[in-house]
C-alpha atoms as a PDB file:
ATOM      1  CA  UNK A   1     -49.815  31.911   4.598  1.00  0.00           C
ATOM      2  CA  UNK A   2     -47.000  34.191   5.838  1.00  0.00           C
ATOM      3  CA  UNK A   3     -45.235  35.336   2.877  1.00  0.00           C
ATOM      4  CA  UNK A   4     -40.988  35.841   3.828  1.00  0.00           C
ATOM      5  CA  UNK A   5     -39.521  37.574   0.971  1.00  0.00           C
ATOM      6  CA  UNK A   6     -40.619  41.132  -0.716  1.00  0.00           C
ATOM      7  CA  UNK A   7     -40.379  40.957  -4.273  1.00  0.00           C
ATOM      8  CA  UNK A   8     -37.135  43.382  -4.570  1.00  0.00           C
ATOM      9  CA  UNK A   9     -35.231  40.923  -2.472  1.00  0.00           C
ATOM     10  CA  UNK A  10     -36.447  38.189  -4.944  1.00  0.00           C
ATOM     11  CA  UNK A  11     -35.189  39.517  -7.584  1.00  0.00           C
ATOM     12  CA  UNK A  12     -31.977  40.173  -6.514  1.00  0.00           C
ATOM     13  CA  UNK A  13     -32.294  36.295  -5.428  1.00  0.00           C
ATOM     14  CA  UNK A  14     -33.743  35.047  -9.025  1.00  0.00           C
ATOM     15  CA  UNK A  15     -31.010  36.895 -10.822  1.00  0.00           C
ATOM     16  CA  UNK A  16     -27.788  36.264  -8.549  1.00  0.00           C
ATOM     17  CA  UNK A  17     -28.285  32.763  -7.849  1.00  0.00           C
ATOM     18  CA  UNK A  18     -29.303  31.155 -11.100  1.00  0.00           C
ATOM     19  CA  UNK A  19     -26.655  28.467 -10.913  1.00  0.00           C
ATOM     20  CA  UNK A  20     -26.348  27.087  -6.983  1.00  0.00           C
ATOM     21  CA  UNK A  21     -25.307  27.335  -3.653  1.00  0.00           C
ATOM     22  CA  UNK A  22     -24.660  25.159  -0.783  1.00  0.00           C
ATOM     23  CA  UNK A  23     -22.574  24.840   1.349  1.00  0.00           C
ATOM     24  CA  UNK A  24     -18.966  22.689   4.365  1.00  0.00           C
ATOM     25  CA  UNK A  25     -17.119  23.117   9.434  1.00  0.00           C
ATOM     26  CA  UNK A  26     -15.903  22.530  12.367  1.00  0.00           C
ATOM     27  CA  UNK A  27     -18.834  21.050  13.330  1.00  0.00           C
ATOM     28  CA  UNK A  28     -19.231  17.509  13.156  1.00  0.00           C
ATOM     29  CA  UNK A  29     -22.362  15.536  13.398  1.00  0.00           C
ATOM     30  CA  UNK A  30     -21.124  13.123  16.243  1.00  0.00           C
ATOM     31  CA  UNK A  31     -18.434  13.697  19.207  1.00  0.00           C
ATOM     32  CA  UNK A  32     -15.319  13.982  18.162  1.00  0.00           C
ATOM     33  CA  UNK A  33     -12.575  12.735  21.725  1.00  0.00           C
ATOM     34  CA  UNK A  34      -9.451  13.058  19.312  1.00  0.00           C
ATOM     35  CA  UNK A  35      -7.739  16.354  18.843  1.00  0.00           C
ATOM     36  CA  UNK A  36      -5.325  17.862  16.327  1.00  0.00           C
ATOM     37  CA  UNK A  37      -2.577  17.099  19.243  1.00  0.00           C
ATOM     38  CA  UNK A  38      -2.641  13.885  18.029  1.00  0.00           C
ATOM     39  CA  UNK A  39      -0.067  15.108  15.104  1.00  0.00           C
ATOM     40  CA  UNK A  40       2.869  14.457  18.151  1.00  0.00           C
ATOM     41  CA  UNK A  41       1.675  10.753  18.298  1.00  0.00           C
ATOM     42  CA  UNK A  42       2.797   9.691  14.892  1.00  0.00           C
ATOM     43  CA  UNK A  43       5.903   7.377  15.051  1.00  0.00           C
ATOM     44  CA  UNK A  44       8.785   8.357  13.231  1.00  0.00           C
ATOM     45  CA  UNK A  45       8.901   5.458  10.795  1.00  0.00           C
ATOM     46  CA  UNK A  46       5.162   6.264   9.909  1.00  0.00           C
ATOM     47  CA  UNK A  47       5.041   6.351   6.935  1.00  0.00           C
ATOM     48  CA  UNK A  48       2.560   8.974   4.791  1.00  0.00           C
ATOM     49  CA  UNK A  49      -0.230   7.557   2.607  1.00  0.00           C
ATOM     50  CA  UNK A  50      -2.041   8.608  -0.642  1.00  0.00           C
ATOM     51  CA  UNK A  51      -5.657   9.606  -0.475  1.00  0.00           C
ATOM     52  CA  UNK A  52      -8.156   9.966  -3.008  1.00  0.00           C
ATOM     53  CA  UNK A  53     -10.992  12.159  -2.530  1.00  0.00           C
ATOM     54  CA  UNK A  54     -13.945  12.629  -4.650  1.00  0.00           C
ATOM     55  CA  UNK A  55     -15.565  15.545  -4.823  1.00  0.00           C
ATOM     56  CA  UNK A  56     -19.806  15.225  -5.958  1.00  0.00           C
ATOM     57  CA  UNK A  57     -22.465  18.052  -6.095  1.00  0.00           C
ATOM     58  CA  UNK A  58     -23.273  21.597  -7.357  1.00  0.00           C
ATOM     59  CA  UNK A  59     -21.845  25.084  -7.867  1.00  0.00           C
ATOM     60  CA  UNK A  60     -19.979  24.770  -5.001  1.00  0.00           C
ATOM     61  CA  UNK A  61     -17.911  21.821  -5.974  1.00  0.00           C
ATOM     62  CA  UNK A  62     -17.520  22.667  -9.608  1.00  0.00           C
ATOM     63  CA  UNK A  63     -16.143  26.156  -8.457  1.00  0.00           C
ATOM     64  CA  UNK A  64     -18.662  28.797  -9.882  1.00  0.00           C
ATOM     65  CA  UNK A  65     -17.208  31.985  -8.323  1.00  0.00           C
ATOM     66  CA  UNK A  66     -13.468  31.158  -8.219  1.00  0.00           C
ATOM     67  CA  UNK A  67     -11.167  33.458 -10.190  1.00  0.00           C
ATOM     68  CA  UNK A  68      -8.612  30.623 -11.190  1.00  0.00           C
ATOM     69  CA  UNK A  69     -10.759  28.134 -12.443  1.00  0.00           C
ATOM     70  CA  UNK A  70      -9.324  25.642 -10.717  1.00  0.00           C
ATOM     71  CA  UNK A  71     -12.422  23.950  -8.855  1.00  0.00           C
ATOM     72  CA  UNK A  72     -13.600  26.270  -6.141  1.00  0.00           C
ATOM     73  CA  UNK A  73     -12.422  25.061  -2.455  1.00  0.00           C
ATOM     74  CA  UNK A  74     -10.808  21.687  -4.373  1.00  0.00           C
ATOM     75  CA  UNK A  75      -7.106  23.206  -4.578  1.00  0.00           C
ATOM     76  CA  UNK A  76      -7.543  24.989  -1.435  1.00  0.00           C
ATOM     77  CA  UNK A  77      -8.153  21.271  -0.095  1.00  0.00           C
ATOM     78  CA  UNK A  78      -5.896  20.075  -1.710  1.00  0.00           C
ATOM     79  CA  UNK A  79      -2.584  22.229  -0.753  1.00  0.00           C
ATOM     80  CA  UNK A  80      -3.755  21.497   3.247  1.00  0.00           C
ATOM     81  CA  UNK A  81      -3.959  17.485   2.770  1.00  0.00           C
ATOM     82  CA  UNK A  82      -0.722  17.602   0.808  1.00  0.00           C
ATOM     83  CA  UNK A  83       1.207  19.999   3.671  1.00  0.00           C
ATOM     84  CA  UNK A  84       0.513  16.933   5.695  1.00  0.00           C
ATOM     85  CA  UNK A  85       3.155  14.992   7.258  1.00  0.00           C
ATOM     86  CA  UNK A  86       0.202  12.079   7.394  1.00  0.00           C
ATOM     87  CA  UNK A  87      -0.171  12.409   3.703  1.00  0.00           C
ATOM     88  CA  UNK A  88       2.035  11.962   0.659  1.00  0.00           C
ATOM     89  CA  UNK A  89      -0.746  12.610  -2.284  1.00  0.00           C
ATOM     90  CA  UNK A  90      -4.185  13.645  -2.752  1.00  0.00           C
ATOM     91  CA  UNK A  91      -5.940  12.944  -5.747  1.00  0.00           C
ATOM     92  CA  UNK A  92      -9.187  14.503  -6.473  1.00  0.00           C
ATOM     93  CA  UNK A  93     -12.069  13.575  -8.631  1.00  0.00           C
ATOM     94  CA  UNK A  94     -14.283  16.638  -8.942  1.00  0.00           C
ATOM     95  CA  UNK A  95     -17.713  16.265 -10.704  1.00  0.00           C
ATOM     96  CA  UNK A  96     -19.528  19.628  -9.640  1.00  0.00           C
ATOM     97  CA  UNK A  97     -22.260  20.438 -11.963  1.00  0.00           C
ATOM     98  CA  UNK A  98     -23.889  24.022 -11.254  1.00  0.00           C
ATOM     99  CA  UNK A  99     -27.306  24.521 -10.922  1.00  0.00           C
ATOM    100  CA  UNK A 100     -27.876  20.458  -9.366  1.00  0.00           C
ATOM    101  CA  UNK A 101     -30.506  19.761  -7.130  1.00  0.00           C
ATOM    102  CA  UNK A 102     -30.107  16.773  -4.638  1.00  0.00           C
ATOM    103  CA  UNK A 103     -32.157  14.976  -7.334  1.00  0.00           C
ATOM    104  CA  UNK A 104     -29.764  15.440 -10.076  1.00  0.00           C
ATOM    105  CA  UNK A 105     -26.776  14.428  -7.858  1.00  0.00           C
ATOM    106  CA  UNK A 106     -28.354  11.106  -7.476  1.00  0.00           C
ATOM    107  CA  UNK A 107     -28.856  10.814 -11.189  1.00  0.00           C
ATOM    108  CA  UNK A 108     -25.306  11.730 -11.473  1.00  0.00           C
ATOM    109  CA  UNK A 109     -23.638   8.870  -9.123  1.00  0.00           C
ATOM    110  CA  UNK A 110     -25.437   6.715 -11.525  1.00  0.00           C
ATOM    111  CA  UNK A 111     -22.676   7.472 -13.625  1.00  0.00           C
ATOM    112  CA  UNK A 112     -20.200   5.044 -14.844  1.00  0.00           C
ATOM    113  CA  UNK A 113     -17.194   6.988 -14.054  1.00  0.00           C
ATOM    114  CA  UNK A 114     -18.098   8.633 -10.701  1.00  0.00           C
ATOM    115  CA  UNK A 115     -19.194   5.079  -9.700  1.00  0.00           C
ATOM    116  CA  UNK A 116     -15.828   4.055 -10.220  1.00  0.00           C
ATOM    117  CA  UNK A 117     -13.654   6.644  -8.452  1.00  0.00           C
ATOM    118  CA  UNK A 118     -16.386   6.351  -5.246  1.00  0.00           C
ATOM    119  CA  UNK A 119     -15.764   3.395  -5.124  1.00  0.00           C
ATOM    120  CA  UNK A 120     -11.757   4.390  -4.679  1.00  0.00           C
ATOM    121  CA  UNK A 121     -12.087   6.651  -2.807  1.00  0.00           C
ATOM    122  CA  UNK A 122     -11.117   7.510   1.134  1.00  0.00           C
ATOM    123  CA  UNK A 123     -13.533  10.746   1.221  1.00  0.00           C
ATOM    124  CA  UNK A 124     -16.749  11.599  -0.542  1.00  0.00           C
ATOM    125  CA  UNK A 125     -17.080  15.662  -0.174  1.00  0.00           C
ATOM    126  CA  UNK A 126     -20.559  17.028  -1.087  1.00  0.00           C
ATOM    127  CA  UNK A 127     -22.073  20.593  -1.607  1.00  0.00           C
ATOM    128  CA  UNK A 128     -25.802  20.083  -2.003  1.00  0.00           C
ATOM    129  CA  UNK A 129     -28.972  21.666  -1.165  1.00  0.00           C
ATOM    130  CA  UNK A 130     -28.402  25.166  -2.145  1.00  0.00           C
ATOM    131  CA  UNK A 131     -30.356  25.000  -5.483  1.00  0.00           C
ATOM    132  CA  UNK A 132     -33.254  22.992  -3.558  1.00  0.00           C
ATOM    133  CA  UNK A 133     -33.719  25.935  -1.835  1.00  0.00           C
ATOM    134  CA  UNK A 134     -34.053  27.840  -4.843  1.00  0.00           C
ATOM    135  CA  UNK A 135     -35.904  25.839  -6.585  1.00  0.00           C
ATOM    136  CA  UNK A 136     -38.527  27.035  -3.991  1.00  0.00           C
ATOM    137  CA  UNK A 137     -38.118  30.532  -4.816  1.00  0.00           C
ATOM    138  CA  UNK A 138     -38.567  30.433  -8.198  1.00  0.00           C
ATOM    139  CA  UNK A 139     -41.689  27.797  -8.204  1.00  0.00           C
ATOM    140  CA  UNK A 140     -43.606  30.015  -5.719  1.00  0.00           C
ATOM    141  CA  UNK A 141     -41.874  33.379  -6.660  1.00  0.00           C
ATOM    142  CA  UNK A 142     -45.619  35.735  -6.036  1.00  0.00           C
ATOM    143  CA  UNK A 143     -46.243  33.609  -3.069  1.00  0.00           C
ATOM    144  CA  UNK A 144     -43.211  32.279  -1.370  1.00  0.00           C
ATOM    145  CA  UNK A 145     -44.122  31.027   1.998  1.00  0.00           C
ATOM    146  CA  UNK A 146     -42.478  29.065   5.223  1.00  0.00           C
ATOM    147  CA  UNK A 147     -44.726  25.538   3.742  1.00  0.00           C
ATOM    148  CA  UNK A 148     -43.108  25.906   0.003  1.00  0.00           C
ATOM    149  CA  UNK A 149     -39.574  25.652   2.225  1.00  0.00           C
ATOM    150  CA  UNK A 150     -41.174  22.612   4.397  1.00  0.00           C
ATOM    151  CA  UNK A 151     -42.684  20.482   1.373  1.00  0.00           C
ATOM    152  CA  UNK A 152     -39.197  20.909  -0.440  1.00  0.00           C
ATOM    153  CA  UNK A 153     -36.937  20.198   2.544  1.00  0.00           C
ATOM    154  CA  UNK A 154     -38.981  16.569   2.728  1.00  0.00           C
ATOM    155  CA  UNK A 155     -37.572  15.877  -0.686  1.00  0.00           C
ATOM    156  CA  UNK A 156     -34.176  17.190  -0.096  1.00  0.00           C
ATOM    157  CA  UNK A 157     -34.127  14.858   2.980  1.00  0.00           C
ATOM    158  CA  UNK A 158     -35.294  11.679   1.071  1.00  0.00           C
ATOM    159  CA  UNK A 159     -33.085  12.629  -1.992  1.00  0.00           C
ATOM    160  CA  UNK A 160     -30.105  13.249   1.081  1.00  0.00           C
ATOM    161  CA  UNK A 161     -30.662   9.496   2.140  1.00  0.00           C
ATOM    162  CA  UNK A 162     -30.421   8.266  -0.724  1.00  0.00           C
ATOM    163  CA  UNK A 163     -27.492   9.904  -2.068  1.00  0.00           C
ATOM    164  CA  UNK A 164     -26.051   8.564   1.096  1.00  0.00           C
ATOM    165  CA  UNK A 165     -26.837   4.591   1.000  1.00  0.00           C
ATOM    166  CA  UNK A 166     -25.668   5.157  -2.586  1.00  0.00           C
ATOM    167  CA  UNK A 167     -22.259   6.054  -1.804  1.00  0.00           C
ATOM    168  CA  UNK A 168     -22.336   3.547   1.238  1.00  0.00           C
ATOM    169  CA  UNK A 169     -23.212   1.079  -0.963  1.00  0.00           C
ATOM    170  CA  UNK A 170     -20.557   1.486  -3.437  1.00  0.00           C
ATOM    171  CA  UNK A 171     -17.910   1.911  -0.841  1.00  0.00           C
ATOM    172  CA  UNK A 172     -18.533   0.529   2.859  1.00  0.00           C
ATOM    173  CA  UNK A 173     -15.814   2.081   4.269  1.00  0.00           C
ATOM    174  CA  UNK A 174     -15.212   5.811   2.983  1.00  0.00           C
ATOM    175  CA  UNK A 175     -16.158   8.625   4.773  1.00  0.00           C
ATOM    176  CA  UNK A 176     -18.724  11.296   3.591  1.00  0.00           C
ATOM    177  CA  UNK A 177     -18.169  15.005   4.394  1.00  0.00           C
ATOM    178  CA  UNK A 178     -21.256  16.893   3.469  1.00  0.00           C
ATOM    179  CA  UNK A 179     -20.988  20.668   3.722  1.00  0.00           C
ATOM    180  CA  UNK A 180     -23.498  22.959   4.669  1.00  0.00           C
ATOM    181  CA  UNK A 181     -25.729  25.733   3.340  1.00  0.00           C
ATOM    182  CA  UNK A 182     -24.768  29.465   3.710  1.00  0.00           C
ATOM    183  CA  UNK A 183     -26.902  32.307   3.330  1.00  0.00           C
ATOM    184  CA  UNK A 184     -25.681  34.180   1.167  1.00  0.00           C
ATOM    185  CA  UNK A 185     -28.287  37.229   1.480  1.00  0.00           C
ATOM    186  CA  UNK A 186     -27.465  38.017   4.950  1.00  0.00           C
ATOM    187  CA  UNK A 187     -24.768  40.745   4.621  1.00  0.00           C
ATOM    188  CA  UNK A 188     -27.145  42.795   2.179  1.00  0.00           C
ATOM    189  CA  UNK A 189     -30.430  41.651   3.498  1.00  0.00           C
ATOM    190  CA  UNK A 190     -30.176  40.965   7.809  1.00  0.00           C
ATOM    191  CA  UNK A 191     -34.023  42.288   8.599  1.00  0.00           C
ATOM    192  CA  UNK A 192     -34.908  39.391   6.229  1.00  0.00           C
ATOM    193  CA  UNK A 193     -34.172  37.266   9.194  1.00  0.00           C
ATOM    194  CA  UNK A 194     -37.260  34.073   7.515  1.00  0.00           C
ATOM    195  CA  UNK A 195     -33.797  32.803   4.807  1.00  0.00           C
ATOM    196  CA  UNK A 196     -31.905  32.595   7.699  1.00  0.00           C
ATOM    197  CA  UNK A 197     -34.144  30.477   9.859  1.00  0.00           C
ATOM    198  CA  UNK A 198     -34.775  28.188   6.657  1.00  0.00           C
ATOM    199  CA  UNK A 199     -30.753  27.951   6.538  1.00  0.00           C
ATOM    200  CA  UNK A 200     -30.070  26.761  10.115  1.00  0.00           C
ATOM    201  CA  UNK A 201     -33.601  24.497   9.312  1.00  0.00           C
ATOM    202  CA  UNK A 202     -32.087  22.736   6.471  1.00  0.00           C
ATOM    203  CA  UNK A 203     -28.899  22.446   8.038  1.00  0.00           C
ATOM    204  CA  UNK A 204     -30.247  20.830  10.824  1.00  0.00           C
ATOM    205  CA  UNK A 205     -32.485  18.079   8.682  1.00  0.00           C
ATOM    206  CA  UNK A 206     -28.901  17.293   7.381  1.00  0.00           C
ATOM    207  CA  UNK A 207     -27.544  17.203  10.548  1.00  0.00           C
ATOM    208  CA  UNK A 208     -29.639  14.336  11.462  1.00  0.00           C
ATOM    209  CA  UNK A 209     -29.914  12.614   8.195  1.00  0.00           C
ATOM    210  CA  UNK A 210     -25.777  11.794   8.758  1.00  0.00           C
ATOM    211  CA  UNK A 211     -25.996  10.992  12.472  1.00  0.00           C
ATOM    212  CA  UNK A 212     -28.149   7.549  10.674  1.00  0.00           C
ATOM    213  CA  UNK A 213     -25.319   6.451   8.740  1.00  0.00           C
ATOM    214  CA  UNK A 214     -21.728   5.696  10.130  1.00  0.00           C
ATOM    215  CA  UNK A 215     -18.567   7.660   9.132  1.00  0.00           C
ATOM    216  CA  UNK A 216     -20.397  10.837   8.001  1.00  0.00           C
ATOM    217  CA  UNK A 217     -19.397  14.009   8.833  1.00  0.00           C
ATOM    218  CA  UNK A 218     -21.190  17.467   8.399  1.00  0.00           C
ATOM    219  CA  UNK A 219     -19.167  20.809   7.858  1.00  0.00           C
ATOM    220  CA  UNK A 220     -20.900  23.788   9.209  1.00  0.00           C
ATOM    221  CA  UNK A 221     -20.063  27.191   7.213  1.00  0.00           C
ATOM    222  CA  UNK A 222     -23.198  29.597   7.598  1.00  0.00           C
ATOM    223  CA  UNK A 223     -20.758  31.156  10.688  1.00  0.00           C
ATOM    224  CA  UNK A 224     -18.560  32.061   7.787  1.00  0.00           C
ATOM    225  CA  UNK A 225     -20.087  34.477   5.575  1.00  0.00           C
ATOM    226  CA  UNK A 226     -22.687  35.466   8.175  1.00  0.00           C
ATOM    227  CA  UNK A 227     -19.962  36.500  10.694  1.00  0.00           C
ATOM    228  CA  UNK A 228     -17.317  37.633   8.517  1.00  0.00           C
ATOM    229  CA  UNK A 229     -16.357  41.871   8.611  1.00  0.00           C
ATOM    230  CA  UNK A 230     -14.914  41.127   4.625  1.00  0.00           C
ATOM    231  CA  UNK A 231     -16.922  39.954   1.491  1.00  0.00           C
ATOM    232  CA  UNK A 232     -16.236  36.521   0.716  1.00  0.00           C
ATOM    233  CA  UNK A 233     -18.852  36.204  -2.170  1.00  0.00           C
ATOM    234  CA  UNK A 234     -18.422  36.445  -5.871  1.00  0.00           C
ATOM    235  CA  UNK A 235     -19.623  39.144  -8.035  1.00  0.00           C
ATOM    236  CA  UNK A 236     -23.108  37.853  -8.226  1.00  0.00           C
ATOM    237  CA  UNK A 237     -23.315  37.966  -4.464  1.00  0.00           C
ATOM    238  CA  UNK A 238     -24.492  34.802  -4.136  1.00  0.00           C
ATOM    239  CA  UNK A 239     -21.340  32.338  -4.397  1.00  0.00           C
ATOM    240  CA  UNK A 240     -18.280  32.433  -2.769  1.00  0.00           C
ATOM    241  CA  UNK A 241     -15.448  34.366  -4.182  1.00  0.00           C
ATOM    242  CA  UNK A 242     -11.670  32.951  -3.665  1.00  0.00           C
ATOM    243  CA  UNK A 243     -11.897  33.978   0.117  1.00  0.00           C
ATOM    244  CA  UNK A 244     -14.863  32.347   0.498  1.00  0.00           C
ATOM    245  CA  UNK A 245     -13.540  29.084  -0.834  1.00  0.00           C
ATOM    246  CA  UNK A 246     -10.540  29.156   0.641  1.00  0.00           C
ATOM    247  CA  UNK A 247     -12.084  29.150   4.293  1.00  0.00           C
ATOM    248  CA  UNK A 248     -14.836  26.503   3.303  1.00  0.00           C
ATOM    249  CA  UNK A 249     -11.251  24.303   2.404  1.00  0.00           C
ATOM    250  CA  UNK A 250     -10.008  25.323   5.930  1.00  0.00           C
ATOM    251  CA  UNK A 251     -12.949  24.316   7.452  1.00  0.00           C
ATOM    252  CA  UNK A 252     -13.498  20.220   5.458  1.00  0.00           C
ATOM    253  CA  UNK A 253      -9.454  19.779   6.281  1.00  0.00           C
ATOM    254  CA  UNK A 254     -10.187  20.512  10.041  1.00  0.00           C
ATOM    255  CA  UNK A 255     -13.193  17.622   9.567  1.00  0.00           C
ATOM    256  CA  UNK A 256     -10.823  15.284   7.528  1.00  0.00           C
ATOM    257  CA  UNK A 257      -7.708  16.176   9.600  1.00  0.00           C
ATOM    258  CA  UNK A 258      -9.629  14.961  12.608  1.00  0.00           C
ATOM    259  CA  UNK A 259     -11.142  11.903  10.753  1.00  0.00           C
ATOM    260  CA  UNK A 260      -7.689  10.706   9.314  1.00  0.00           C
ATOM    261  CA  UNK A 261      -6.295  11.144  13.389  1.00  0.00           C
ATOM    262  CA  UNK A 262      -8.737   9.446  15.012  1.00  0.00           C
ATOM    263  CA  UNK A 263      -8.785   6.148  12.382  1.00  0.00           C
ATOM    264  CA  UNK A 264      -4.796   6.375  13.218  1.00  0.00           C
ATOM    265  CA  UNK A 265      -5.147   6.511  16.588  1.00  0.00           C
ATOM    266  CA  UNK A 266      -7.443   3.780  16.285  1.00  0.00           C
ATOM    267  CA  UNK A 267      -5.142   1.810  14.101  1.00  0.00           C
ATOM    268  CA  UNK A 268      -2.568   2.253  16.725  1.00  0.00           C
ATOM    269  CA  UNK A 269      -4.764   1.022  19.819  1.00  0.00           C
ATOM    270  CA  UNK A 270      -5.694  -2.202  17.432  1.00  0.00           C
ATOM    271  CA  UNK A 271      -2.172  -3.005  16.352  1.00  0.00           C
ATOM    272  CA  UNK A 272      -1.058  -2.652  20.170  1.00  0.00           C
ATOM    273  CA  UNK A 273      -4.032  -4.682  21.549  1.00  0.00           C
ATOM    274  CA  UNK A 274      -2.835  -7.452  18.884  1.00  0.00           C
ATOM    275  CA  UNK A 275       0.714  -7.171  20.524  1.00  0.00           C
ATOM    276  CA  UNK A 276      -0.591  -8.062  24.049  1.00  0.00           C
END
C-alpha cells in the first residue's frame, strides 16, 4: 500500500496537532438564487430579530489558537450578525471541546444542556472532522496509507449523519452550518500534495452528506489558508491564529447572511401571496 507521509512530516503532524482541526465558506451545498442585494428589500418598519446560535464541535469551536480567549471565530461571528440591520441580538451557546472526534460530538448532544439550547436555537454551527483525520495518523503512524484515510472517512460519514438527524430531530426547523476541513500542512509541506487530496475527499463526503437533509449548509475554508500570502495559523502551525478565525467568521456570516435573506424574502412572497 502506497504510504503518503515521510516520517519527519509526521512528526511535525503528531506533535502540532494533538488537540483538533476542522474546519467553515462561501460555498454552499445547494443553489443559492438570493443575493446579499436583498439588504435594499427590507421595509422600513421591519423590524430586527434576536437569534440564537449554537455553536457544537472541536478545537475549532472551543477556540484553541485564539489569543483572547474568547471562543475562536464565535466573537468574530458574533460582531457581523450584531452589525446587522436584520438583527438586534445574537446569543451564542458554544460547547467546543478540543481534541473531539465526530464520535464524541454525538456523545456530547446527548447532553442535557446542549439538548436544550439546540433545541432554541436558529443556527447549529459545527467544526468537525479534523481530529478524525488524525486519528488516522496516529493509529497507522509507521504505515499511514490512502485505505487508513478511506476506512475512517466511512465512520466520519455515518457519525456525520447522525449528528445531523440528531439535531434535526431536536429542532425541525434550524439550520445547520457545518464548516469544512483545512489543511493546515500545506504552506510548510506543498510536495506532500496525498493530505491535500484527503482534504478536498473529506470535504466532499460532507458535501453530500448535507445535500440529504434540508436547511444545511456547508462552509468551504481550505481556499483560505491554502491561498493566503500571510500566516493565519497559531503557533503550533496547525490551528488557526486570530486571522485565521476571523476569516472562517467572515466566511459562516456570508452562509447565514444569505440563509437569514432568502427565509425573508420568502416570508415576504408568503405574506403577499396571503394578501391576494
Amino acid at each position: 500500500m502506497k504510504k503518503i507521509l515521510s516520517i519527519s512530516v509526521l512528526c511535525t503532524i503528531l506533535l502540532a496537532s494533538c488537540s483538533t482541526q476542522a474546519s467553515i465558506s462561501e460555498s454552499i451545498n445547494q443553489p443559492k438564487e438570493v443575493a446579499l442585494m436583498a439588504k435594499e428589500m427590507v421595509p422600513e418598519d421591519f423590524i430586527p430579530k434576536d437569534i440564537t446560535i449554537v455553536s457544537v464541535g472541536d478545537s475549532l469551536t472551543q477556540g484553541v489558537g485564539d489569543s483572547t480567549n474568547r471562543g475562536g471565530y464565535v466573537p468574530y461571528l458574533e460582531a457581523l450578525l450584531e452589525e446587522d440591520k436584520g438583527i438586534n441580538d445574537a446569543t451564542f451557546y458554544n460547547f467546543g471541546i478540543k481534541g473531539n472526534r465526530s464520535d464524541q460530538l454525538l456523545d456530547k448532544l446527548e447532553s442535557k444542556k446542549v439538548k436544550a439550547a439546540v433545541k432554541e436555537a436558529e443556527f447549529v454551527i459545527v467544526t468537525i472532522g479534523g481530529n478524525d483525520v488524525m486519528k488516522v495518523v496516529r493509529d497507522h503512524f509507521s504505515n499511514l496509507n490512502l485505505k487508513a484515510f478511506a476506512q475512517q472517512k466511512k465512520v466520519y460519514e455515518k457519525n456525520l449523519k447522525a449528528v445531523l438527524k440528531k439535531v434535526r430531530d431536536l429542532n425541525p426547523n434550524s439550520s445547520i452550518v457545518l464548516v469544512g476541513l483545512y489543511n493546515p500542512f500545506f504552506k510548510w509541506f506543498a510536495d506532500v500534495r496525498e493530505i491535500n487530496e484527503i482534504i478536498n475527499d473529506w470535504n466532499q463526503t460532507s458535501q453530500d452528506t448535507l445535500m440529504k437533509y434540508p436547511n444545511t449548509y456547508f462552509v468551504e475554508v481550505a481556499d483560505l489558508f491554502n491561498k493566503s500570502s500571510e500566516n493565519l495559523l497559531f503557533t503550533d502551525y496547525f490551528h488557526p491564529n486570530d486571522k485565521g478565525y476571523e476569516l472562517i467568521a467572515n466566511r459562516v456570516f456570508e452562509t447565514i447572511n444569505e440563509e437569514e435573506l432568502e427565509q425573508h424574502s420568502a416570508n415576504q412572497l408568503t405574506a403577499k401571496n396571503k394578501e391576494n
